[in-house]
C-alpha atoms as a PDB file:
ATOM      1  CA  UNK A   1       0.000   0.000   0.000  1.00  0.00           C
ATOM      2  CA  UNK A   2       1.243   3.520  -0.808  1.00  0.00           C
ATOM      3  CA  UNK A   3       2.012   5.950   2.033  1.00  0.00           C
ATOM      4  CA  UNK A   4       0.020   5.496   4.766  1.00  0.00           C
ATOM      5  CA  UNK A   5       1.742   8.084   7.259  1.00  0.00           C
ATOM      6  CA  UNK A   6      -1.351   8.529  10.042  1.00  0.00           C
ATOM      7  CA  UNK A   7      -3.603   5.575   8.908  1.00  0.00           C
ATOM      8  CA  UNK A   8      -3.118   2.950  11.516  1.00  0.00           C
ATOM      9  CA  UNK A   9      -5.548   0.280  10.927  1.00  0.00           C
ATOM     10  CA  UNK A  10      -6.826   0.570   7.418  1.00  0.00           C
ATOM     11  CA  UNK A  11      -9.037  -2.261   6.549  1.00  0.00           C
ATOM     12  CA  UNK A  12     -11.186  -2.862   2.680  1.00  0.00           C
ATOM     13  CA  UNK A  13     -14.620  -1.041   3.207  1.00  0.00           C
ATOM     14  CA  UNK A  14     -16.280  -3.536   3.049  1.00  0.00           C
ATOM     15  CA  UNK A  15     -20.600  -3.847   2.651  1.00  0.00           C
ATOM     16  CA  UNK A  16     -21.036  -6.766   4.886  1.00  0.00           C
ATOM     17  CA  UNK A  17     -18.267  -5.942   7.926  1.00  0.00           C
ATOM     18  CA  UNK A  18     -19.071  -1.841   7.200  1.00  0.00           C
ATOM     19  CA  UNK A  19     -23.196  -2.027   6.892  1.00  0.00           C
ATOM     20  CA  UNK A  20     -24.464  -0.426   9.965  1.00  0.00           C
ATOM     21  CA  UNK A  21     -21.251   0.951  10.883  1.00  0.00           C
ATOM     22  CA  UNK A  22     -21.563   4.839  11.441  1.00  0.00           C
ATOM     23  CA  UNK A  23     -18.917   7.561  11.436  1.00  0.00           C
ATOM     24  CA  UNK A  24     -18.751  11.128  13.992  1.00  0.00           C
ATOM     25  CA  UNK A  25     -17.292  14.020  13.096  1.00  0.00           C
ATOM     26  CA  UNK A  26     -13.508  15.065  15.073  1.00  0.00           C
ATOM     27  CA  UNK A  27     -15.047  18.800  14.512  1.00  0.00           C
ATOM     28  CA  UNK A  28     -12.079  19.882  13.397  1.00  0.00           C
ATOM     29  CA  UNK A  29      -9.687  17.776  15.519  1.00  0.00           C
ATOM     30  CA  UNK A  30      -6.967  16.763  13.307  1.00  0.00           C
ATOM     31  CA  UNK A  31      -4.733  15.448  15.985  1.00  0.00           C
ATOM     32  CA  UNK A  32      -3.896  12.212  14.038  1.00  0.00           C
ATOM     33  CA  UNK A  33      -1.640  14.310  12.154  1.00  0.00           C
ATOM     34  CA  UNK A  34       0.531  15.721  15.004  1.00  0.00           C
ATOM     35  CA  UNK A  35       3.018  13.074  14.593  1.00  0.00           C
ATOM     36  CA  UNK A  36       3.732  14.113  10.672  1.00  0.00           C
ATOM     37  CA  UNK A  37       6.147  16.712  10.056  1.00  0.00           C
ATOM     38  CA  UNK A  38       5.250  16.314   5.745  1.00  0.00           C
ATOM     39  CA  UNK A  39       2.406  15.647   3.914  1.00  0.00           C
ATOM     40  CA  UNK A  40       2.345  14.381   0.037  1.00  0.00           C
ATOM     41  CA  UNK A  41       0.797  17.678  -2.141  1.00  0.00           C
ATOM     42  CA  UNK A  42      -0.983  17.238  -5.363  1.00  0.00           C
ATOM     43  CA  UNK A  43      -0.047  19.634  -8.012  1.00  0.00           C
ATOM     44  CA  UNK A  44      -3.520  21.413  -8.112  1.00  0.00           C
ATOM     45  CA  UNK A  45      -2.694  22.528  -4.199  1.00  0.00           C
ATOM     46  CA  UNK A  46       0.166  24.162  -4.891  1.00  0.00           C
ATOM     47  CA  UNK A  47      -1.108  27.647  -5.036  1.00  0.00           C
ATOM     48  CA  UNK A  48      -2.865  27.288  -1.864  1.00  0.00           C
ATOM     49  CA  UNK A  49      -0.294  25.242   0.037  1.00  0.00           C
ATOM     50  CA  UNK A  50       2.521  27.797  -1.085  1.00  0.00           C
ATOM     51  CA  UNK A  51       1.447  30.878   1.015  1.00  0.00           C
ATOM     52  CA  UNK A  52       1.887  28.986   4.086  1.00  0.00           C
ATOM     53  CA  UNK A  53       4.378  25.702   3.463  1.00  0.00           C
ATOM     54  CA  UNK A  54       7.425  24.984   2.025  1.00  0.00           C
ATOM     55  CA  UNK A  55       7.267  22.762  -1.330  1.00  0.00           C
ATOM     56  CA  UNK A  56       9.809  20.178  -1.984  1.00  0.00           C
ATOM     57  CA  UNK A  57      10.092  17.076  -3.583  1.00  0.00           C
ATOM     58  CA  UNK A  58      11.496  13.572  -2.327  1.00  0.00           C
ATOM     59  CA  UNK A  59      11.428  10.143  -2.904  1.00  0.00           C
ATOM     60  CA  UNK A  60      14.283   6.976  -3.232  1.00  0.00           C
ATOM     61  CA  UNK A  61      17.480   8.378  -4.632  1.00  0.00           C
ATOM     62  CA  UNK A  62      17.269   7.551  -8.792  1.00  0.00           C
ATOM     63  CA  UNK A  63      13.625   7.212  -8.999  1.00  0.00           C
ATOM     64  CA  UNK A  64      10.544   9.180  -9.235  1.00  0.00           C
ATOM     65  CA  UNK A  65      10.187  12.128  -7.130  1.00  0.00           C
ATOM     66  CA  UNK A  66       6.801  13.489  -5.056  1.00  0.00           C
ATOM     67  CA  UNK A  67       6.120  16.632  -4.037  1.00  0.00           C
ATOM     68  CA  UNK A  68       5.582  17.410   0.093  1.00  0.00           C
ATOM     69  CA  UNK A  69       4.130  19.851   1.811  1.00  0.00           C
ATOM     70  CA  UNK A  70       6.903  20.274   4.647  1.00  0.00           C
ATOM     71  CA  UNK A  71       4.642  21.086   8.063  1.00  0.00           C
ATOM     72  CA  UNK A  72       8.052  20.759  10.701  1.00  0.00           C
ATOM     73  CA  UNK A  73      11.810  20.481  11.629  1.00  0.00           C
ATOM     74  CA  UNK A  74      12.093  18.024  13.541  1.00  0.00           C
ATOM     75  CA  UNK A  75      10.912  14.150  13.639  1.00  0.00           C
ATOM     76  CA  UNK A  76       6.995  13.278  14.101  1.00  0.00           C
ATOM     77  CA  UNK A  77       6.414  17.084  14.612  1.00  0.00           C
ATOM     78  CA  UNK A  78       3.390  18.583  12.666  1.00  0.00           C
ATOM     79  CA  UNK A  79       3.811  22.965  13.905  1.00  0.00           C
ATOM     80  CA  UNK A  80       0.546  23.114  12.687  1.00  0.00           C
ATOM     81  CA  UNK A  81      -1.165  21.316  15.387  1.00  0.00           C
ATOM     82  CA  UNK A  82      -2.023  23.181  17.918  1.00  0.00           C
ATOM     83  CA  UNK A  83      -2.774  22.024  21.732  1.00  0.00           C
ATOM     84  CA  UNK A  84      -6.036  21.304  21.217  1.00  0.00           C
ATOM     85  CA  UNK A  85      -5.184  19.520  18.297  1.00  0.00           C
ATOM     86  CA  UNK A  86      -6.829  22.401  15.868  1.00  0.00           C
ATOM     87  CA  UNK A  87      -4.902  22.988  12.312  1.00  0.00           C
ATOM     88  CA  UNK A  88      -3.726  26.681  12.620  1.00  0.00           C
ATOM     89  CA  UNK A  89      -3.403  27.365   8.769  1.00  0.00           C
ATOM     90  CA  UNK A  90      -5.534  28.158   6.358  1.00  0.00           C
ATOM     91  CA  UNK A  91      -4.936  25.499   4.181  1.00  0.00           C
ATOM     92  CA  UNK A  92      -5.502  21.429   5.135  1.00  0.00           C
ATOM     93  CA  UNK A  93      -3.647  19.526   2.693  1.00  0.00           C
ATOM     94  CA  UNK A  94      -6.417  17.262   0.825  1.00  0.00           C
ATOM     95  CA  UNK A  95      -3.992  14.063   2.231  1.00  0.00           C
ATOM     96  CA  UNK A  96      -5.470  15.005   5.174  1.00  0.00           C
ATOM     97  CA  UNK A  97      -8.965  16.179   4.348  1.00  0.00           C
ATOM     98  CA  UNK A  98      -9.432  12.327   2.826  1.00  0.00           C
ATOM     99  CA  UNK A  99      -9.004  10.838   6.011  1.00  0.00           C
ATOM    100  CA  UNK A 100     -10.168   8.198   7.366  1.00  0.00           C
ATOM    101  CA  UNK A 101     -10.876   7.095   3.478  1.00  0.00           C
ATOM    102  CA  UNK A 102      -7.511   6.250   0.988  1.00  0.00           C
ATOM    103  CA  UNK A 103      -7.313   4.445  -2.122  1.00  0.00           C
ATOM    104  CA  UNK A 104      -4.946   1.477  -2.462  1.00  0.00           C
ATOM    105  CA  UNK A 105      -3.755   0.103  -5.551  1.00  0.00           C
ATOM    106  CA  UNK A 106      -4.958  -3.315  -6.902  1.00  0.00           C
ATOM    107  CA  UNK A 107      -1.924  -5.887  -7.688  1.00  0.00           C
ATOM    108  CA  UNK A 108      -1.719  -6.048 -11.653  1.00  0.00           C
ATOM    109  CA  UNK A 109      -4.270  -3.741 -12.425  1.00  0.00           C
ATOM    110  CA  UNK A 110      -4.914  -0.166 -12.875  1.00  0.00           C
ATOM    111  CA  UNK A 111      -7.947   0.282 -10.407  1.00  0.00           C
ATOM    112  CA  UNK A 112      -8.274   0.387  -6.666  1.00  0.00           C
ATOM    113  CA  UNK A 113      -9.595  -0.692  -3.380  1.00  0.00           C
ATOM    114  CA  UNK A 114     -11.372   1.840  -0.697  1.00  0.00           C
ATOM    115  CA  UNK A 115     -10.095   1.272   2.135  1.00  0.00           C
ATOM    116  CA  UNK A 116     -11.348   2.893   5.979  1.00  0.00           C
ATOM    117  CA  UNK A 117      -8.745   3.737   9.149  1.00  0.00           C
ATOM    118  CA  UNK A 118     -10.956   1.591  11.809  1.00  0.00           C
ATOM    119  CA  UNK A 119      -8.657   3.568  14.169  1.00  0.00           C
ATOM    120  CA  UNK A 120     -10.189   6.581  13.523  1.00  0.00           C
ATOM    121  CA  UNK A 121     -11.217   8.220  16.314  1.00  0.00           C
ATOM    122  CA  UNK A 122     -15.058   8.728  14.717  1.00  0.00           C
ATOM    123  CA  UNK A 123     -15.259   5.191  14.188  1.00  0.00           C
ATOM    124  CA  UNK A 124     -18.637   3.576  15.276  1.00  0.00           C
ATOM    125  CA  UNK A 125     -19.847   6.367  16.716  1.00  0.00           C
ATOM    126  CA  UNK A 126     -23.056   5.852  18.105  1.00  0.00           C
ATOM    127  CA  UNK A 127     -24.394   9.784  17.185  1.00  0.00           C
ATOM    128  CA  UNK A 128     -22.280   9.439  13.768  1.00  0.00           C
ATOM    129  CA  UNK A 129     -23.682   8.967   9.967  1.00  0.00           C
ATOM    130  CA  UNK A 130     -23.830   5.597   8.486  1.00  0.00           C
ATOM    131  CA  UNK A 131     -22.018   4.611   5.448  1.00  0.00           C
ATOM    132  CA  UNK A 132     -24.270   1.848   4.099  1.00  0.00           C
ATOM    133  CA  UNK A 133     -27.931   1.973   3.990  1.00  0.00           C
ATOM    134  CA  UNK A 134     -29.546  -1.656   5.176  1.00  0.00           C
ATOM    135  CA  UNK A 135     -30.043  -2.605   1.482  1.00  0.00           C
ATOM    136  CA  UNK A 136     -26.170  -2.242   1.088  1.00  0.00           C
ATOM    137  CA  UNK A 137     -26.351   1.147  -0.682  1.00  0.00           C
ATOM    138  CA  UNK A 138     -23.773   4.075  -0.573  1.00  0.00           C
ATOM    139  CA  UNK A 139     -25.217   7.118   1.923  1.00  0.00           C
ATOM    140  CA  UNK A 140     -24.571  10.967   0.894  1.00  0.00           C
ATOM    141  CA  UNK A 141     -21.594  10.634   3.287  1.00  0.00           C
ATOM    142  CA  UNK A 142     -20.024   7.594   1.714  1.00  0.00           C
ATOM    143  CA  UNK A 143     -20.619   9.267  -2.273  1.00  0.00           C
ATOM    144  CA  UNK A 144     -19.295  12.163  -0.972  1.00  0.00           C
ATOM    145  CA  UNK A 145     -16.062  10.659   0.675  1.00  0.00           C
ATOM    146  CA  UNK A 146     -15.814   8.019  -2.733  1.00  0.00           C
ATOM    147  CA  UNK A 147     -16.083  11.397  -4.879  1.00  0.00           C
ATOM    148  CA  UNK A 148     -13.173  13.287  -3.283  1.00  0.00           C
ATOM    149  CA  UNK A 149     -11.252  10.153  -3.308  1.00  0.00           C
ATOM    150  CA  UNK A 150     -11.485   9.789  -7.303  1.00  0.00           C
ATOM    151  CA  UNK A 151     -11.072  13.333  -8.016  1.00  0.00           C
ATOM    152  CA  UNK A 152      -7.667  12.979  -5.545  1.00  0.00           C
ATOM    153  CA  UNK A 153      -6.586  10.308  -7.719  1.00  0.00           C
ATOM    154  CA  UNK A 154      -7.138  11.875 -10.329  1.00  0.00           C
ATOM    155  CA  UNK A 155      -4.693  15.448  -9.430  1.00  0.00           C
ATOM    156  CA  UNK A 156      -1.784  12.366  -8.202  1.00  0.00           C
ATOM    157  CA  UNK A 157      -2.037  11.033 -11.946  1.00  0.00           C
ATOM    158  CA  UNK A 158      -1.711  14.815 -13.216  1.00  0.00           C
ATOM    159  CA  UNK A 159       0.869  15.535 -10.567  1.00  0.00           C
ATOM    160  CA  UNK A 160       3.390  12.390 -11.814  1.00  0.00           C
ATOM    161  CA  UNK A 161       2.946  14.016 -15.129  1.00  0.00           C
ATOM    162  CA  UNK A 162       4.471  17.142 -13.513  1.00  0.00           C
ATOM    163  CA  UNK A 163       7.067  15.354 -11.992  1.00  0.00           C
ATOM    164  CA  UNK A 164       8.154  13.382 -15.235  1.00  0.00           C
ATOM    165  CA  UNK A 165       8.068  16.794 -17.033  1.00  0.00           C
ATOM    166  CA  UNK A 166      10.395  18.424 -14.437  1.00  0.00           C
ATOM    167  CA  UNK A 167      12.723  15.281 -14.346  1.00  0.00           C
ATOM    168  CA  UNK A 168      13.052  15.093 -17.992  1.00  0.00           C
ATOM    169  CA  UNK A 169      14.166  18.289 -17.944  1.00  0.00           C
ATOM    170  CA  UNK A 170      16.635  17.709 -15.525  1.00  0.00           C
ATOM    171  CA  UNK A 171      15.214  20.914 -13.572  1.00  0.00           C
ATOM    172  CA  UNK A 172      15.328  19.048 -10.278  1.00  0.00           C
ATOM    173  CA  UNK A 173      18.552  19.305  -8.358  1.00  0.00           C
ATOM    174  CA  UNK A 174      19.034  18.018  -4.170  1.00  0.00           C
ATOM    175  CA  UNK A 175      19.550  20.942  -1.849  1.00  0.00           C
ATOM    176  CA  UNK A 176      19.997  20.729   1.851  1.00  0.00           C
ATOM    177  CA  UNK A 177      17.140  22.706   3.867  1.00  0.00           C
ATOM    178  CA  UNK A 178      18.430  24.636   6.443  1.00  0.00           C
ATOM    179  CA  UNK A 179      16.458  26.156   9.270  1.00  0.00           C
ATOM    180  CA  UNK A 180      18.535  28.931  10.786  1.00  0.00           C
ATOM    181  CA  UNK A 181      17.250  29.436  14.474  1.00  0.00           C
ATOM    182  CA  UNK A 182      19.016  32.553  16.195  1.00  0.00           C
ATOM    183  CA  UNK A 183      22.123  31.848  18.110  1.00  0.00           C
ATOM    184  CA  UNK A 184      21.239  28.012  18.020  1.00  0.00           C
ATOM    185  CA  UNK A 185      22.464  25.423  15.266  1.00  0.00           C
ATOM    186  CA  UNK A 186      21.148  25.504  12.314  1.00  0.00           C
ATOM    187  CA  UNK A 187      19.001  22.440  11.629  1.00  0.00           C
ATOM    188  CA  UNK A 188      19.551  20.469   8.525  1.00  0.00           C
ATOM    189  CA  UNK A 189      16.722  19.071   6.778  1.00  0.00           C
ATOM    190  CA  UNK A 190      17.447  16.436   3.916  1.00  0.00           C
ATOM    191  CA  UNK A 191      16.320  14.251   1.336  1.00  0.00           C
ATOM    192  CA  UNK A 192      14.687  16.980  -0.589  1.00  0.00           C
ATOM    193  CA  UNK A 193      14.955  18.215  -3.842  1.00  0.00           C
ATOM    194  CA  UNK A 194      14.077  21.951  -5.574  1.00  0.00           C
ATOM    195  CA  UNK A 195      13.790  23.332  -9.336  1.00  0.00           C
ATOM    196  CA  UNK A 196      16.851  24.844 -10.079  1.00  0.00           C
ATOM    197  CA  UNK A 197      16.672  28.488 -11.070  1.00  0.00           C
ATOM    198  CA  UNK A 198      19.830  28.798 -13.046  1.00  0.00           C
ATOM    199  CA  UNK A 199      18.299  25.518 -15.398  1.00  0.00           C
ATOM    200  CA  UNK A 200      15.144  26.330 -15.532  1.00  0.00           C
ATOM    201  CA  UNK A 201      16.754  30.083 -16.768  1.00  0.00           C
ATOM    202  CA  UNK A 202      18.605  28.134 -19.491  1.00  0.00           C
ATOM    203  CA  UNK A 203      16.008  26.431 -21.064  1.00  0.00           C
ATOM    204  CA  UNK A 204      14.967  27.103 -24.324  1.00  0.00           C
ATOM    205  CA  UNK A 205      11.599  29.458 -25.820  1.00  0.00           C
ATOM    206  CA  UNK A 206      10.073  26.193 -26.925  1.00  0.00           C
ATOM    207  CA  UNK A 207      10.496  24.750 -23.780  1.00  0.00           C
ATOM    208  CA  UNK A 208       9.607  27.561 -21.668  1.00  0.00           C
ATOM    209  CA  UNK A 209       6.282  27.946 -23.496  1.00  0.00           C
ATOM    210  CA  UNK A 210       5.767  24.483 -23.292  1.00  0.00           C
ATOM    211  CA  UNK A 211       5.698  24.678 -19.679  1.00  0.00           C
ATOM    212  CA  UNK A 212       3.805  27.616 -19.486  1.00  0.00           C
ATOM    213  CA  UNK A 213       0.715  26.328 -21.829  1.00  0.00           C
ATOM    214  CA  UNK A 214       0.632  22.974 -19.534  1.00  0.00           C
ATOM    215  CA  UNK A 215       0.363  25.109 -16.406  1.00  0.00           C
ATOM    216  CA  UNK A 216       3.659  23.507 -14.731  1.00  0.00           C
ATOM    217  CA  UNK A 217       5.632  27.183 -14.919  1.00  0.00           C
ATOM    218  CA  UNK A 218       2.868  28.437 -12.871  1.00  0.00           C
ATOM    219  CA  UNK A 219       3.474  25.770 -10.252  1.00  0.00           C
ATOM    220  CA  UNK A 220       7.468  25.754 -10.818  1.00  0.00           C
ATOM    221  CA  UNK A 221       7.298  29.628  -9.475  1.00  0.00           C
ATOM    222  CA  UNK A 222       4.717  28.982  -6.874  1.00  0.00           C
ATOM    223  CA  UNK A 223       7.248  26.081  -5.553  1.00  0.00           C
ATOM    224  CA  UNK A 224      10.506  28.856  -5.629  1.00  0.00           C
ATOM    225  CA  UNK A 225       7.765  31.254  -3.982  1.00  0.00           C
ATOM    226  CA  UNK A 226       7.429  28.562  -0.950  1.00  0.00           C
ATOM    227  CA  UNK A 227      10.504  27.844   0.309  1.00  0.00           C
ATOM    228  CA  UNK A 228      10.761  31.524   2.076  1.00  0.00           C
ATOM    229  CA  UNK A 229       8.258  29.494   3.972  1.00  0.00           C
ATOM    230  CA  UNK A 230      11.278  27.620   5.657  1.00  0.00           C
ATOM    231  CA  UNK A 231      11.750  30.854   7.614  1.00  0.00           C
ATOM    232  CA  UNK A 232       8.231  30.504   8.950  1.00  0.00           C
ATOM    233  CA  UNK A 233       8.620  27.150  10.410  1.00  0.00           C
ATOM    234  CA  UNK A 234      11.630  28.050  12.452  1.00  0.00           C
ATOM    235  CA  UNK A 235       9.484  30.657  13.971  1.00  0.00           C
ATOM    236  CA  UNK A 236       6.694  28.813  14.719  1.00  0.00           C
ATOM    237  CA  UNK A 237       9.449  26.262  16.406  1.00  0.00           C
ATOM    238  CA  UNK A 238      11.063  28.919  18.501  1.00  0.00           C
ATOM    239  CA  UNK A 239       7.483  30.131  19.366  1.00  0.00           C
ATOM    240  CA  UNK A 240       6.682  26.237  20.743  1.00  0.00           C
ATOM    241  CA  UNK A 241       9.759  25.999  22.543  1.00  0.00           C
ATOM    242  CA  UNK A 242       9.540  29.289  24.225  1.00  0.00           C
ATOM    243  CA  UNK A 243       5.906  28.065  24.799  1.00  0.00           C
ATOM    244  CA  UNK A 244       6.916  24.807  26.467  1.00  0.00           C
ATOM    245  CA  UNK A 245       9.612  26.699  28.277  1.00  0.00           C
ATOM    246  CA  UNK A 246       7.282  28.910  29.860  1.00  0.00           C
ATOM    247  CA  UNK A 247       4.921  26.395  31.201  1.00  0.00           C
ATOM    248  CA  UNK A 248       4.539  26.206  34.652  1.00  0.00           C
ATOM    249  CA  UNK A 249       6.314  22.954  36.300  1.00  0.00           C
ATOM    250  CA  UNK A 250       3.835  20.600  37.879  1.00  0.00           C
ATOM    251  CA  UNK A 251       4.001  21.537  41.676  1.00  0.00           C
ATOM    252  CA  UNK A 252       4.686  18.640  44.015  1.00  0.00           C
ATOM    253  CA  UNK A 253       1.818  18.041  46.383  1.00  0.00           C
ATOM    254  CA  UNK A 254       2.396  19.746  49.599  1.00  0.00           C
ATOM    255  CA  UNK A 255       3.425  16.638  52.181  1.00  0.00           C
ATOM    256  CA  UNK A 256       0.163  15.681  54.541  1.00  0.00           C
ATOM    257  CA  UNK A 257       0.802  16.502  58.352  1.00  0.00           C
ATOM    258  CA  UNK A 258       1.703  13.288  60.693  1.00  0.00           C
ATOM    259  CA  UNK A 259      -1.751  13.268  63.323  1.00  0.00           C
ATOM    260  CA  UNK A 260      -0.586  14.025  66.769  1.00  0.00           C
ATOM    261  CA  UNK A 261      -2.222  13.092  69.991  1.00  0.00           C
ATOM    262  CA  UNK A 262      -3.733  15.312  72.452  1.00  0.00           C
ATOM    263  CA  UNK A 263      -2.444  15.037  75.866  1.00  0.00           C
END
């Protein structure tokens, strides 16, 4: 199965286990994704996701590349959970907005299997929204979740295409992300890779315009654009460390008096 990052127990949907099962709402908890410091971006997000996140691309060395929304700095840290477990940002990544639905890819064929997190924290919910109706047919919740999940796919397909074009280009270089943090150490972030401005500069009209009518120079420039983002997430760092700093330590309990007797 393809990245699963938060999905912990995801199981076929399935008529016969799923039919009466019924799904809550978090309202608007998205705590599942506090542990995930990047978040796979489709293409078609990357005007969005650019104002507040850095864009990059990774994957295994020598093969096909992904872009990533990068949300933190350091290991299983997501500095857009708050707290309370709220995303502060205005844009969710749709990886995120799918959950607890994802698509997995049959063996052998081009087609795939739904499949539900039964770890989700909405799962059988006794106030929640059924998927099934008792003749075994989809509910407005279920058409809805199996309609965002196609049209996903869909933007991944379009977003390989991107990648391919970039690649073939040999636009995409590896650069080491650093996160400069005051007086402190700079951390070092790698793994990633960025268009290169002095290629992408070189190419040719034909090329160039090539790009342009496909709609990839758009989201070449609105990946450049993002990574002044990196700046952001060393702030929002420093801001939770001062934050944890600051917290009050738990008091110890104040030690209970030994009884005495009266004489």
């Amino acid at each position: 199965m393809a990245t699963l990052l938060f999905y912990e127990k995801p199981v076929p949907l399935n008529v016969d286990v799923h039919l009466k099962v019924k799904l809550g709402s978090l309202g608007g908890n998205l705590g599942f994704a506090a542990n995930t410091n990047s978040i796979p971006l489709a293409a078609v997000e990357f005007v969005d996701a650019a104002r507040e996140y850095p864009i990059a691309f990774t994957g295994k060395e020598g093969g096909a590349l992904f872009p990533i929304a990068l949300l933190g700095v350091r290991h299983n840290e997501n500095l857009f959970i708050t707290e309370d477990n709220r995303w502060e940002g205005r844009y969710i990544p749709a990886f995120v907005r799918r959950y607890p639905f994802v698509l997995a890819e049959k063996q052998d064929a081009d087609d795939f299997n739904v499949y539900l997190d039964e770890s989700y924290a909405g799962f059988g919910a006794a106030d929640g929204d059924r998927l099934f109706t008792d003749e075994g047919e989809h509910t407005p919740l279920l058409k809805q979740a199996l309609e965002f999940l196609s049209n996903y796919q869909g933007e991944i397909k379009r977003t390989r295409l991107f990648v391919e074009r970039l690649q073939s280009l040999d636009l995409l270089i590896p650069r080491v992300l650093e996160v400069v943090r005051g007086n402190e150490a700079p951390l070092v972030l790698q793994g990633f890779s960025v268009v290169d401005e002095q290629r992408l500069a070189a190419l040719g009209d034909a090329e160039l315009l090539a790009l342009a009518k496909d709609g990839y120079l758009a989201l070449v420039y609105a990946h450049l654009g993002s990574l002044g983002n990196i700046a952001r997430l060393s702030e929002r760092l420093d801001a939770r460390l001062t934050t944890a700093a600051q917290a009050p330590a738990i008091a110890e309990p104040d030690p209970v008096p030994s009884s005495k007797k009266k004489r």
